[in-house]
C-alpha atoms as a PDB file:
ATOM      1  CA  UNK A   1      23.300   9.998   5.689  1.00  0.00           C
ATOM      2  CA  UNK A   2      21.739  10.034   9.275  1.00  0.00           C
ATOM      3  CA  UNK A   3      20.063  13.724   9.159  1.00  0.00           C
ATOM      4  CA  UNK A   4      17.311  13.961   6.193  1.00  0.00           C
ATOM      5  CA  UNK A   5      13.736  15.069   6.061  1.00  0.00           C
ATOM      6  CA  UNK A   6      11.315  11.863   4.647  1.00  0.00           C
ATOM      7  CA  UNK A   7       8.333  12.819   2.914  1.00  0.00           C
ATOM      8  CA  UNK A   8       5.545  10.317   2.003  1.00  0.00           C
ATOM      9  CA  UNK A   9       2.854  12.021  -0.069  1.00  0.00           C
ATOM     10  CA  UNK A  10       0.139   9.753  -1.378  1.00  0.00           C
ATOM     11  CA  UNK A  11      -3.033  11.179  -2.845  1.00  0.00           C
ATOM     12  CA  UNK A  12      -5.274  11.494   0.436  1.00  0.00           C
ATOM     13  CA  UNK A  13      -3.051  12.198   2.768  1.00  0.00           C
ATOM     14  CA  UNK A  14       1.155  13.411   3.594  1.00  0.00           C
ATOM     15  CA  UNK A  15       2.895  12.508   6.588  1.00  0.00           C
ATOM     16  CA  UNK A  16       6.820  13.713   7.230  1.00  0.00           C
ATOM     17  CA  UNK A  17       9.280  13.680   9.305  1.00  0.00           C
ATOM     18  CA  UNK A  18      12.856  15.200  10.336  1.00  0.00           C
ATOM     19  CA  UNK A  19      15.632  13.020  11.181  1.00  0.00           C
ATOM     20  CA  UNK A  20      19.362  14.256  12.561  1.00  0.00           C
ATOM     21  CA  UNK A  21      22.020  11.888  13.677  1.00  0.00           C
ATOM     22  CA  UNK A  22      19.595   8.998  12.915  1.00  0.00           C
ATOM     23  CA  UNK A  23      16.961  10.319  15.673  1.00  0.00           C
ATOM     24  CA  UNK A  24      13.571  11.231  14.319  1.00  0.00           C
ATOM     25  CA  UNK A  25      13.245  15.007  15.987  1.00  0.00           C
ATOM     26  CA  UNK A  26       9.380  15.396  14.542  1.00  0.00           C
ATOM     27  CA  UNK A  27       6.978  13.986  12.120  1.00  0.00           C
ATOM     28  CA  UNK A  28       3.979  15.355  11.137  1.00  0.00           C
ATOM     29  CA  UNK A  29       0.612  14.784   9.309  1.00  0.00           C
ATOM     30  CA  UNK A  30      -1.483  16.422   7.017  1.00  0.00           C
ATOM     31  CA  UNK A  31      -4.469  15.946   4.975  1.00  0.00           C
ATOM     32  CA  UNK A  32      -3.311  17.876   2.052  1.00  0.00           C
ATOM     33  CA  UNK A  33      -2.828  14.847  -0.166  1.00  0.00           C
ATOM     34  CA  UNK A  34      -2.283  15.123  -4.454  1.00  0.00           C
ATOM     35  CA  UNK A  35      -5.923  15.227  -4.924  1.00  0.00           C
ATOM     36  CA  UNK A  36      -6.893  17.149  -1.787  1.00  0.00           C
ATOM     37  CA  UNK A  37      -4.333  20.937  -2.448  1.00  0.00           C
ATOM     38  CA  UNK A  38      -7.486  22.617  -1.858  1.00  0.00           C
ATOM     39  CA  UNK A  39      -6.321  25.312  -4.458  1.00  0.00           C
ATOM     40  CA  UNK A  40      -2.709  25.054  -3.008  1.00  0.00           C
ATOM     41  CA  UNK A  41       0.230  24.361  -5.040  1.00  0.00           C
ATOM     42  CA  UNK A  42       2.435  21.475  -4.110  1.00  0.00           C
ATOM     43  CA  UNK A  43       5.283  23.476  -3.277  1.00  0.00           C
ATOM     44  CA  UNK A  44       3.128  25.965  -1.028  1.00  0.00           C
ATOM     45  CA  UNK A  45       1.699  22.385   0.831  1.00  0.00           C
ATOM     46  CA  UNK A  46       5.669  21.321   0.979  1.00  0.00           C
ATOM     47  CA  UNK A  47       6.639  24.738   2.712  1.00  0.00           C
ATOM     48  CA  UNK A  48       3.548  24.480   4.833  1.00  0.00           C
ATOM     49  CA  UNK A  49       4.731  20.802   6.032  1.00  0.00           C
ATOM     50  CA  UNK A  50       8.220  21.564   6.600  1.00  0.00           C
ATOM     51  CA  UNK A  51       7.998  24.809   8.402  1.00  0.00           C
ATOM     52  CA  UNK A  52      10.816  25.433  10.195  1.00  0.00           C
ATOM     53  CA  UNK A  53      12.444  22.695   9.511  1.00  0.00           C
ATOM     54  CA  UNK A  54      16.456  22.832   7.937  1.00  0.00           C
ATOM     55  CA  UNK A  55      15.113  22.126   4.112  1.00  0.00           C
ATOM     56  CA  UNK A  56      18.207  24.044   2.503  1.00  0.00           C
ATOM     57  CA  UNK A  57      20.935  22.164   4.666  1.00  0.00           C
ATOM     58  CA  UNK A  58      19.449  18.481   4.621  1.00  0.00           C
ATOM     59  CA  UNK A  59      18.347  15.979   1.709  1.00  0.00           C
ATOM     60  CA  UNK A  60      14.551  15.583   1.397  1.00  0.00           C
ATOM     61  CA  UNK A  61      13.191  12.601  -0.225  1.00  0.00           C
ATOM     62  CA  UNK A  62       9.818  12.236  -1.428  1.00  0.00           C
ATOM     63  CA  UNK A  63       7.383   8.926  -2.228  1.00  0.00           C
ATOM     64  CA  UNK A  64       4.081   8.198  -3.578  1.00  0.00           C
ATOM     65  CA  UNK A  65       1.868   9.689  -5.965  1.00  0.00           C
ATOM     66  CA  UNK A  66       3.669  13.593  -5.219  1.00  0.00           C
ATOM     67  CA  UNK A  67       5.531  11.471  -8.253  1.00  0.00           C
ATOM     68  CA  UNK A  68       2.391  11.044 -10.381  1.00  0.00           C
ATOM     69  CA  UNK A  69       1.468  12.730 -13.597  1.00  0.00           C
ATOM     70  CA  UNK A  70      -0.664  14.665 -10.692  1.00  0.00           C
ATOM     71  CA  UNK A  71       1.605  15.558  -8.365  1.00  0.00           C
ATOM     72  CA  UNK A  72       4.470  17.728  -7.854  1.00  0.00           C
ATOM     73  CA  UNK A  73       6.748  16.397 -11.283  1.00  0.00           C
ATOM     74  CA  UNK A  74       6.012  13.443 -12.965  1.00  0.00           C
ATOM     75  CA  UNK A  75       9.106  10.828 -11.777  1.00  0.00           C
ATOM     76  CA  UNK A  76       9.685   8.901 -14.372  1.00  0.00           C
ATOM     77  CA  UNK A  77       8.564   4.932 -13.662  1.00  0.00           C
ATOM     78  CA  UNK A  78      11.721   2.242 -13.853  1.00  0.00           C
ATOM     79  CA  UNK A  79      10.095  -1.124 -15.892  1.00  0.00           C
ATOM     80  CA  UNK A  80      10.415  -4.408 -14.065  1.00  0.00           C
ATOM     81  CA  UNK A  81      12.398  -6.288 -13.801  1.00  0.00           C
ATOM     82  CA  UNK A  82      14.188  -4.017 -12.485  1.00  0.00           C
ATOM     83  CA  UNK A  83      17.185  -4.177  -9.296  1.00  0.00           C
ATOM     84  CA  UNK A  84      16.076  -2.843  -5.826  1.00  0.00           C
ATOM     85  CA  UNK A  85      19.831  -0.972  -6.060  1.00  0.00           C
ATOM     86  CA  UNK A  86      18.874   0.940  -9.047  1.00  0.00           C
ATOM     87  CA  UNK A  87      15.751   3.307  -7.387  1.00  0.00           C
ATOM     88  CA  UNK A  88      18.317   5.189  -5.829  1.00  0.00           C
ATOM     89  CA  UNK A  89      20.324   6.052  -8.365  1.00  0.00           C
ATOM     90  CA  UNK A  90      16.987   7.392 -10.519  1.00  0.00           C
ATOM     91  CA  UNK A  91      15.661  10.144  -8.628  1.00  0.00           C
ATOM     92  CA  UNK A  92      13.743  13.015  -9.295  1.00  0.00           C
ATOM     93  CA  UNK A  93      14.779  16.609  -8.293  1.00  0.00           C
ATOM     94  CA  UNK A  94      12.110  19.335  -8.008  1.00  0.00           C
ATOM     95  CA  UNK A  95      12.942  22.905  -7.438  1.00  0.00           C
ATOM     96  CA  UNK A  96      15.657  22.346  -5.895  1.00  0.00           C
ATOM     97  CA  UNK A  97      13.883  21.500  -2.912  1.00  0.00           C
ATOM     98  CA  UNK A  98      14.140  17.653  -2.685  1.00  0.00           C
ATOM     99  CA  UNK A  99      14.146  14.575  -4.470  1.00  0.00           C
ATOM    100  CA  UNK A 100      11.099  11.789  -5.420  1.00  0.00           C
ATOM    101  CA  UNK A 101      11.819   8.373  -5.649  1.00  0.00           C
ATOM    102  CA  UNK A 102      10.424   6.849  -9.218  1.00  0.00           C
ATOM    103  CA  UNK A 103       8.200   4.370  -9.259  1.00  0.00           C
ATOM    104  CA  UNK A 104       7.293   1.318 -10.885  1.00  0.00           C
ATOM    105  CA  UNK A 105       5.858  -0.451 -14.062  1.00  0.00           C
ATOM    106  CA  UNK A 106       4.988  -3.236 -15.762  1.00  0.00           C
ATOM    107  CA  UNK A 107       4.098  -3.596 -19.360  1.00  0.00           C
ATOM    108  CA  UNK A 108       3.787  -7.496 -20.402  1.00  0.00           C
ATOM    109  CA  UNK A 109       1.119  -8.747 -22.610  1.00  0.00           C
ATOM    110  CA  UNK A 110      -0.951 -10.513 -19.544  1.00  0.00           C
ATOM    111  CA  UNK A 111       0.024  -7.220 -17.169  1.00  0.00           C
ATOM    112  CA  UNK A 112       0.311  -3.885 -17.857  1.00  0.00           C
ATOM    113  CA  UNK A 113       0.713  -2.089 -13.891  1.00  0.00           C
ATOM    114  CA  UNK A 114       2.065   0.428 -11.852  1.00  0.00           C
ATOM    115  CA  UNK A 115       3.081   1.998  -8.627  1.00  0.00           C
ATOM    116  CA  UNK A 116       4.127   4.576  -6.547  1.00  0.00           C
ATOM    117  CA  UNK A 117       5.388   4.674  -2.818  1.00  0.00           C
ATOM    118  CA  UNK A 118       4.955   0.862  -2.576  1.00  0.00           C
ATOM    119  CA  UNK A 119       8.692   0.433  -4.238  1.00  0.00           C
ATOM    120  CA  UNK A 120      10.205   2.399  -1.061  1.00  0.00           C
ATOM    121  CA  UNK A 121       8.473  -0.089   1.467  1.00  0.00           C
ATOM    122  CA  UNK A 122      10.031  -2.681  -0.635  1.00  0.00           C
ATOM    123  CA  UNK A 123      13.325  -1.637  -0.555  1.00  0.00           C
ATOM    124  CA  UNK A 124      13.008  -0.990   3.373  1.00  0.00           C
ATOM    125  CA  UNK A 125      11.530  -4.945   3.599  1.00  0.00           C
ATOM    126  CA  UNK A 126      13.994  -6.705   1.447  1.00  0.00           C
ATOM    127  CA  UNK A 127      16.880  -5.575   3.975  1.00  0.00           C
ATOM    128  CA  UNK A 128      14.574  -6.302   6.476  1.00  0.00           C
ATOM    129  CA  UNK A 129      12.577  -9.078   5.859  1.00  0.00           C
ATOM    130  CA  UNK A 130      13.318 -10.598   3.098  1.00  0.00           C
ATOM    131  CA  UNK A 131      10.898 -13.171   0.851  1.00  0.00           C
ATOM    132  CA  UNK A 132      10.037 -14.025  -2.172  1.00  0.00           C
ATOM    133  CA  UNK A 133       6.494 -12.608  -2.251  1.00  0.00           C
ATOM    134  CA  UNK A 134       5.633  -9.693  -0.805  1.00  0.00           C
ATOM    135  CA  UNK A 135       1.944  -8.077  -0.085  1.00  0.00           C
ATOM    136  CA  UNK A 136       0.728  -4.744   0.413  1.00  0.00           C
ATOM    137  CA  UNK A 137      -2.655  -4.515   1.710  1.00  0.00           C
ATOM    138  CA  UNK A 138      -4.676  -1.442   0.665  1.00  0.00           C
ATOM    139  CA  UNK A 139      -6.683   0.544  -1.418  1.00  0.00           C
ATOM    140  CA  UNK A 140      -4.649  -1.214  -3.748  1.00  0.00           C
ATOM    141  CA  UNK A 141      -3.081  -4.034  -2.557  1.00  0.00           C
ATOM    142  CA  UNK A 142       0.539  -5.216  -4.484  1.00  0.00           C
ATOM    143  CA  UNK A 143       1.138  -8.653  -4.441  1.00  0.00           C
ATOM    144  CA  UNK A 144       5.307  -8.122  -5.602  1.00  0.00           C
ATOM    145  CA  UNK A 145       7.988 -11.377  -6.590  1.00  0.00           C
ATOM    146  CA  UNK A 146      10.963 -10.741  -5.853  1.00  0.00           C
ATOM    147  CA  UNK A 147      14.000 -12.871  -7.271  1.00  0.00           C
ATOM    148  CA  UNK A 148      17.891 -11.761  -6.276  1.00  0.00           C
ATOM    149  CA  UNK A 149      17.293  -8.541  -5.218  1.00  0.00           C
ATOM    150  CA  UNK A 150      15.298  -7.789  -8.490  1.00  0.00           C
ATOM    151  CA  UNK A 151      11.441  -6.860  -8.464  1.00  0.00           C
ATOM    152  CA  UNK A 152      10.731  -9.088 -10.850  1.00  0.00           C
ATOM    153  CA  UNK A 153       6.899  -8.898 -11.243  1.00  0.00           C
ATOM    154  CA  UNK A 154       3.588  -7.592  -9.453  1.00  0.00           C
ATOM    155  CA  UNK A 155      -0.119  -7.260  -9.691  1.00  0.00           C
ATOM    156  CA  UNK A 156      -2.364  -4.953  -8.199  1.00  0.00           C
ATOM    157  CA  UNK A 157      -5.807  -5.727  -6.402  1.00  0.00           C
ATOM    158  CA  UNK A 158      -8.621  -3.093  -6.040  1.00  0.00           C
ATOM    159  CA  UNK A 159      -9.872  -4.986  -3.128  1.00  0.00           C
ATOM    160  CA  UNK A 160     -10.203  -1.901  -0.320  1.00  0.00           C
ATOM    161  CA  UNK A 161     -11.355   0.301  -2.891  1.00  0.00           C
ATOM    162  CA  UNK A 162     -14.081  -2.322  -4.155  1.00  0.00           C
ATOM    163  CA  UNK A 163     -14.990  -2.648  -0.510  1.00  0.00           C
ATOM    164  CA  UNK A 164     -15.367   1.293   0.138  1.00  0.00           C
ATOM    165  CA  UNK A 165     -17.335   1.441  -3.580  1.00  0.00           C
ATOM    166  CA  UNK A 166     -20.438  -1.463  -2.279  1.00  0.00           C
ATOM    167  CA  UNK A 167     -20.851  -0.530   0.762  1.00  0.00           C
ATOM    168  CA  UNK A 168     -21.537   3.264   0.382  1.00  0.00           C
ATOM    169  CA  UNK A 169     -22.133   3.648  -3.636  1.00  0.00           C
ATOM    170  CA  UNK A 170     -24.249   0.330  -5.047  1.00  0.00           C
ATOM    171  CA  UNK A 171     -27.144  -1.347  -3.625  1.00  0.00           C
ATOM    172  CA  UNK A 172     -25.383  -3.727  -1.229  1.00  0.00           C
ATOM    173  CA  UNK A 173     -24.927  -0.901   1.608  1.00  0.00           C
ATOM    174  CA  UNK A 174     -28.186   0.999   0.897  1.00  0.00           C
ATOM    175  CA  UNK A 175     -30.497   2.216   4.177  1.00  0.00           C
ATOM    176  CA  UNK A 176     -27.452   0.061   6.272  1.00  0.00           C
ATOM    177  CA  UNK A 177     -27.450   1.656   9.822  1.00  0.00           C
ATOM    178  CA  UNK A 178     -23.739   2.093  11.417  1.00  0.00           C
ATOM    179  CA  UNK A 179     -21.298  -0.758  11.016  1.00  0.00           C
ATOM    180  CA  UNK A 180     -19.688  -2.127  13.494  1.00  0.00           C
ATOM    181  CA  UNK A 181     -16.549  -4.648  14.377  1.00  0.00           C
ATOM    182  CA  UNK A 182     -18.145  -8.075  13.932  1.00  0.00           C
ATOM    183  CA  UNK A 183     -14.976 -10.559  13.789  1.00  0.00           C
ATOM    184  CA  UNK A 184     -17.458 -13.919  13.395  1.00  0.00           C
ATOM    185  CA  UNK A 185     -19.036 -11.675  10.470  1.00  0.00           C
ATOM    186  CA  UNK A 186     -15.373 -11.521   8.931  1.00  0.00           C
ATOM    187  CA  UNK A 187     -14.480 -15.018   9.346  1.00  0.00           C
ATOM    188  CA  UNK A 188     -18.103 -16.439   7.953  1.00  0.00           C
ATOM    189  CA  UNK A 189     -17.040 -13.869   4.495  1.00  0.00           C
ATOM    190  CA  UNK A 190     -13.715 -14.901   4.839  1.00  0.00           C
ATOM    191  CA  UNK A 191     -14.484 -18.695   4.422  1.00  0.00           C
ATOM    192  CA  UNK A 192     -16.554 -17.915   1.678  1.00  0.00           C
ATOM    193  CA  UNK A 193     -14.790 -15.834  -0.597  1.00  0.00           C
ATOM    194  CA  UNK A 194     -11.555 -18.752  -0.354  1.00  0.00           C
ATOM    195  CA  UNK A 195     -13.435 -21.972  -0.928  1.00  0.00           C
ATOM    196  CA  UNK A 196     -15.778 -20.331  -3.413  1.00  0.00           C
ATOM    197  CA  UNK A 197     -14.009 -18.280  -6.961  1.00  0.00           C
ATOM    198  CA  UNK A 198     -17.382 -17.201  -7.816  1.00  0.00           C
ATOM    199  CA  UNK A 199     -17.736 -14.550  -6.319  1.00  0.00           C
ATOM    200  CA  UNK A 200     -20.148 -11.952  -8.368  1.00  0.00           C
ATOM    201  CA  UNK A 201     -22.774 -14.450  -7.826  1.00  0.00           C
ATOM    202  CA  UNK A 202     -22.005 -14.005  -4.210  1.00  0.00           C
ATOM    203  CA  UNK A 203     -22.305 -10.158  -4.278  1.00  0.00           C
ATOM    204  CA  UNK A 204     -25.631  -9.783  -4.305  1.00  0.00           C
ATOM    205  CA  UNK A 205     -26.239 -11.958  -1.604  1.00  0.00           C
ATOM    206  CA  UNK A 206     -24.493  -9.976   0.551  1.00  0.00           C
ATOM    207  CA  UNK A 207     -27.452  -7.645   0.154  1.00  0.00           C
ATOM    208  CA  UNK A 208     -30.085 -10.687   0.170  1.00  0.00           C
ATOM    209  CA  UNK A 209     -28.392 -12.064   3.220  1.00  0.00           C
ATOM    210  CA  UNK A 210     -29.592  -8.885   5.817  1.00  0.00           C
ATOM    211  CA  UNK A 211     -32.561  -8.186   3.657  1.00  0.00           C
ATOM    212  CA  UNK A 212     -33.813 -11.444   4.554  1.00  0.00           C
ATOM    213  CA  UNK A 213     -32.372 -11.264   8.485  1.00  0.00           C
ATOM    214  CA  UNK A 214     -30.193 -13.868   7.682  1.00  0.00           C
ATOM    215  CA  UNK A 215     -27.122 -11.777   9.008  1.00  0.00           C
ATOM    216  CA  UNK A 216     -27.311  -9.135  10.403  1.00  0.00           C
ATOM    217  CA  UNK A 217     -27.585  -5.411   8.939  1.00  0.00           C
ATOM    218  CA  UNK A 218     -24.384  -3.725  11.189  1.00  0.00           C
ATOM    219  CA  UNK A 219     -22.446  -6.526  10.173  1.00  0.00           C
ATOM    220  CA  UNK A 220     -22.800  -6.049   6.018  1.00  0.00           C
ATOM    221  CA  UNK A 221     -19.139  -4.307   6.476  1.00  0.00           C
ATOM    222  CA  UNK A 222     -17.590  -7.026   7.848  1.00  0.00           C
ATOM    223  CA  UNK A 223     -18.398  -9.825   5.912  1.00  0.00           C
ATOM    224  CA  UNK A 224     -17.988  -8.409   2.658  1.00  0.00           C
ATOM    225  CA  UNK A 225     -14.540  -7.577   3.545  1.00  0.00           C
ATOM    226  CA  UNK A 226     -14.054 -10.922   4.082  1.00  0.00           C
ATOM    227  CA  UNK A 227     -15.765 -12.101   0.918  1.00  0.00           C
ATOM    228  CA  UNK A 228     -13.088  -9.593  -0.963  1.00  0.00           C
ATOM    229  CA  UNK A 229     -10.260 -10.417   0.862  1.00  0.00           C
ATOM    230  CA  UNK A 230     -10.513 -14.098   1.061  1.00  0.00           C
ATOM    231  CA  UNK A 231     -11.469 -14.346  -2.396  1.00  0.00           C
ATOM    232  CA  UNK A 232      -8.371 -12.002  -3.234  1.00  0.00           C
ATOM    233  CA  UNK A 233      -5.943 -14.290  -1.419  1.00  0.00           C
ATOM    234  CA  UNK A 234      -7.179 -16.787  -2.524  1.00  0.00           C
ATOM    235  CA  UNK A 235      -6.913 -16.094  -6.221  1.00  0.00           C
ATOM    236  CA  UNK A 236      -3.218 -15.148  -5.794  1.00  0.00           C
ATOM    237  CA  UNK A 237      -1.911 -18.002  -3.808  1.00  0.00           C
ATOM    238  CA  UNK A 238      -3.525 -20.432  -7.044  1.00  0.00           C
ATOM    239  CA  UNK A 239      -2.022 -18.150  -9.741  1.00  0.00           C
ATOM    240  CA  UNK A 240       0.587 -15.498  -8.642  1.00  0.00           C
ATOM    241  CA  UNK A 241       3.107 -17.673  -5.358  1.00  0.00           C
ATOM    242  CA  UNK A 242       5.360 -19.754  -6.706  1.00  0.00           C
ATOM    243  CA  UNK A 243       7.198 -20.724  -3.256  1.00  0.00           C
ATOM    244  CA  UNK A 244       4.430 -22.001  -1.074  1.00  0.00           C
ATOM    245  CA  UNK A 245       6.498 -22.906   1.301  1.00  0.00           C
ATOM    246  CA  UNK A 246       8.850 -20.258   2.571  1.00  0.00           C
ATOM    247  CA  UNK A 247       6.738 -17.527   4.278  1.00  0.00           C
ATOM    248  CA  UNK A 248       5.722 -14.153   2.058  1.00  0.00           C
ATOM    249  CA  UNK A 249       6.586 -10.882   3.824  1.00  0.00           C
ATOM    250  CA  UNK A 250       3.295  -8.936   4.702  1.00  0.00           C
ATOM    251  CA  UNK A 251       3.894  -5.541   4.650  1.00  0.00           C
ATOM    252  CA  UNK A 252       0.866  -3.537   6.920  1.00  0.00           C
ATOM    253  CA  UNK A 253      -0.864  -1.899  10.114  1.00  0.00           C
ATOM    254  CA  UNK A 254      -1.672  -4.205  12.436  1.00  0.00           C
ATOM    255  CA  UNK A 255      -5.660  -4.128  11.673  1.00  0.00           C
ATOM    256  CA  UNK A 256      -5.195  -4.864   8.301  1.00  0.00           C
ATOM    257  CA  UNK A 257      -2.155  -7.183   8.643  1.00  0.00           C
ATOM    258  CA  UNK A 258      -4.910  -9.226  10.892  1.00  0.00           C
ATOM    259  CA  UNK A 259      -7.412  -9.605   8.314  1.00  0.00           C
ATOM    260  CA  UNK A 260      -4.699 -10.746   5.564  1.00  0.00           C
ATOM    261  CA  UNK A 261      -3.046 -13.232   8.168  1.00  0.00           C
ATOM    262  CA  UNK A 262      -6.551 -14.943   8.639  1.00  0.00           C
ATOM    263  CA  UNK A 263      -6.772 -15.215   4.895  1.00  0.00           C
ATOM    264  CA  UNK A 264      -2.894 -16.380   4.491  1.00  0.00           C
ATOM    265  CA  UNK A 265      -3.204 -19.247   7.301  1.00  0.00           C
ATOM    266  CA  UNK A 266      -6.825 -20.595   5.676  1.00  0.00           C
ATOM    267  CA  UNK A 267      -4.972 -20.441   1.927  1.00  0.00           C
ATOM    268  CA  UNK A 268      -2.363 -22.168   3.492  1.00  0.00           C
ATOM    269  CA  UNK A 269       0.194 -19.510   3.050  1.00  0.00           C
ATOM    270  CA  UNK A 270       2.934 -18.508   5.481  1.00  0.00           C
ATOM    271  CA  UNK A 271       3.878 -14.920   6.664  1.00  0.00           C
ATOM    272  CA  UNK A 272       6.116 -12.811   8.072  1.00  0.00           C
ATOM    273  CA  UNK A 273       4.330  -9.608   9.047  1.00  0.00           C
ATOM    274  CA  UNK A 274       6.515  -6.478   9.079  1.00  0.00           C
ATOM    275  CA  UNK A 275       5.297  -2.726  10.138  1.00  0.00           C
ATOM    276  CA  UNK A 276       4.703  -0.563   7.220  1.00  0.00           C
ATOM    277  CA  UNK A 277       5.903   2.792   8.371  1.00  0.00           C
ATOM    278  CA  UNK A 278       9.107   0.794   9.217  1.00  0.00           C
ATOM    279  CA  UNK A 279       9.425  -0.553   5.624  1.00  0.00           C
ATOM    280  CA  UNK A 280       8.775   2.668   4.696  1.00  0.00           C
ATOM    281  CA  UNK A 281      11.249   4.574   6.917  1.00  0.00           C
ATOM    282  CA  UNK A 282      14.157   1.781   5.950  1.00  0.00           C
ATOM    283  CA  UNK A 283      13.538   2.465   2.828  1.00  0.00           C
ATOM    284  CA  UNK A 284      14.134   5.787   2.879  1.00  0.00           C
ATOM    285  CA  UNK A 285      16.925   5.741   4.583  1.00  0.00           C
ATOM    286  CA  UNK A 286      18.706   2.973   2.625  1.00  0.00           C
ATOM    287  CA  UNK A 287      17.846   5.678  -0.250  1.00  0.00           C
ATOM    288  CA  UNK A 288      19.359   8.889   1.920  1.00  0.00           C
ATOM    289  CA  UNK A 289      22.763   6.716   2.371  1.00  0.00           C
ATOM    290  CA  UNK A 290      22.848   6.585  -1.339  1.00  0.00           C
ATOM    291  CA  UNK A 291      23.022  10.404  -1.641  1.00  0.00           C
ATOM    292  CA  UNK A 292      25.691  12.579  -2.375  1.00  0.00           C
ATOM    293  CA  UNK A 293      24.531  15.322  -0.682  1.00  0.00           C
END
């Protein structure tokens, strides 16, 4: 299926775009994410999105949380371990107007996890580059084992949204002034937060540090999002990677594929970084070839 409209629809934001004969024709953005509608109804933010676009002669295929208990219809979640084959075959349709791709879940004793969107980026990355591990930097970042084309396990980390909660709602980014790109700030948290697993004693002197002028106050940002993700990489290379040795597929933007790379190479870890809008847009069109439309 080369002509389809792709729809990814998290909860901040919605991007989409048109495809015919394989040829994106237009993709566009909006801010109208599941928990931003303003008052509007997911369909009237679909219609909005897709104006004047073929919607009633082409497949549309939706990702992310449009799939939630908050979005558009709840799409049911396949349990792991489950075969990257079978997402395509478990779709969603909503008023006639498209499909959503399910997501994920995990129920174990020692892990009980979900998610949404992340499973089409997969499916785009294990045809493209294929791994073992694969990580998802984020709000939420996935860390995801793969085994013979099965998903197998995963774990999620709160690490941007722990970052975005101290610096602007607790104590540690009080009175700061602007932040600003500091990349020996980043490092200095960086090496901290992988040789040292203790790291809610070193929270607060994040705080202490600038207080005292031993860092300084514009570079807060930076270093405790080096103190988060070193300490997260670090934590998952000693309990969650198996295969040490063949390189983990990191699937991100380039600033934030930067940040994990630095992390990876001091943990010891090889990677393999691949785009995520092309994961993403693989995966959706591995899933549009699976159609019967």
């Amino acid at each position: 299926m080369n002509s389809y409209i792709a729809i990814d629809w998290g909860s901040t934001n919605l991007r989409a775009w048109y495809y015919h004969d394989g040829v994106c024709q237009q993709a566009r953005r909006s801010e109208s994410g599941i928990t931003r509608l303003n008052g509007r109804t997911p369909a009237e933010v679909f219609h909005a999105v897709t104006e004047g676009w073929p919607v009633d002669d082409l497949p549309v295929i939706m990702a992310g949380m449009v799939g939630s208990n908050a979005g558009w219809m709840n799409a049911p979640y396949l349990p792991c371990p489950v075969s990257l084959e079978d997402i395509a075959s478990h779709l969603t349709r909503v008023e006639q107007r498209g499909w959503i791709v399910p997501g994920l879940s995990i129920h174990a004793e020692d892990n009980v996890n979900v998610m949404r969107g992340e499973e089409t980026q997969l499916l785009g990355a294990a045809r493209l580059l294929p791994a073992s591990c694969y990580v998802m930097p984020g709000t939420h970042c996935k860390w995801v084992s793969e085994a013979q084309r099965q998903i197998v396990s995963f774990r999620t980390l709160m690490t941007g949204e722990l970052h975005h909660l101290l610096l602007n709602h607790a104590l540690i980014g009080t009175g700061l002034p602007e932040q600003v790109a500091d990349a020996d700030a980043f490092r200095q948290g960086l090496e901290t937060g992988v040789h040292d697993r203790s790291i809610l004693r070193r929270l607060f002197e994040v705080r202490a540090a600038h207080v005292l002028g031993v860092r300084p106050r514009e570079s807060v940002s930076e270093f405790l999002s080096g103190l988060l993700i070193g300490h997260e990489v670090a934590l998952m290379a000693e309990t969650f990677v198996e295969e040490k040795t063949a390189p983990l597929t990191l699937i991100a933007g380039p600033a934030l594929a930067e940040r994990y790379l630095q992390a990876m190479a001091l943990c010891g870890l090889p990677a393999q970084r691949l785009d995520s809008d092309r994961a993403f847009q693989h995966g959706i069109r591995s899933i549009a070839n699976e159609l019967d439309y």
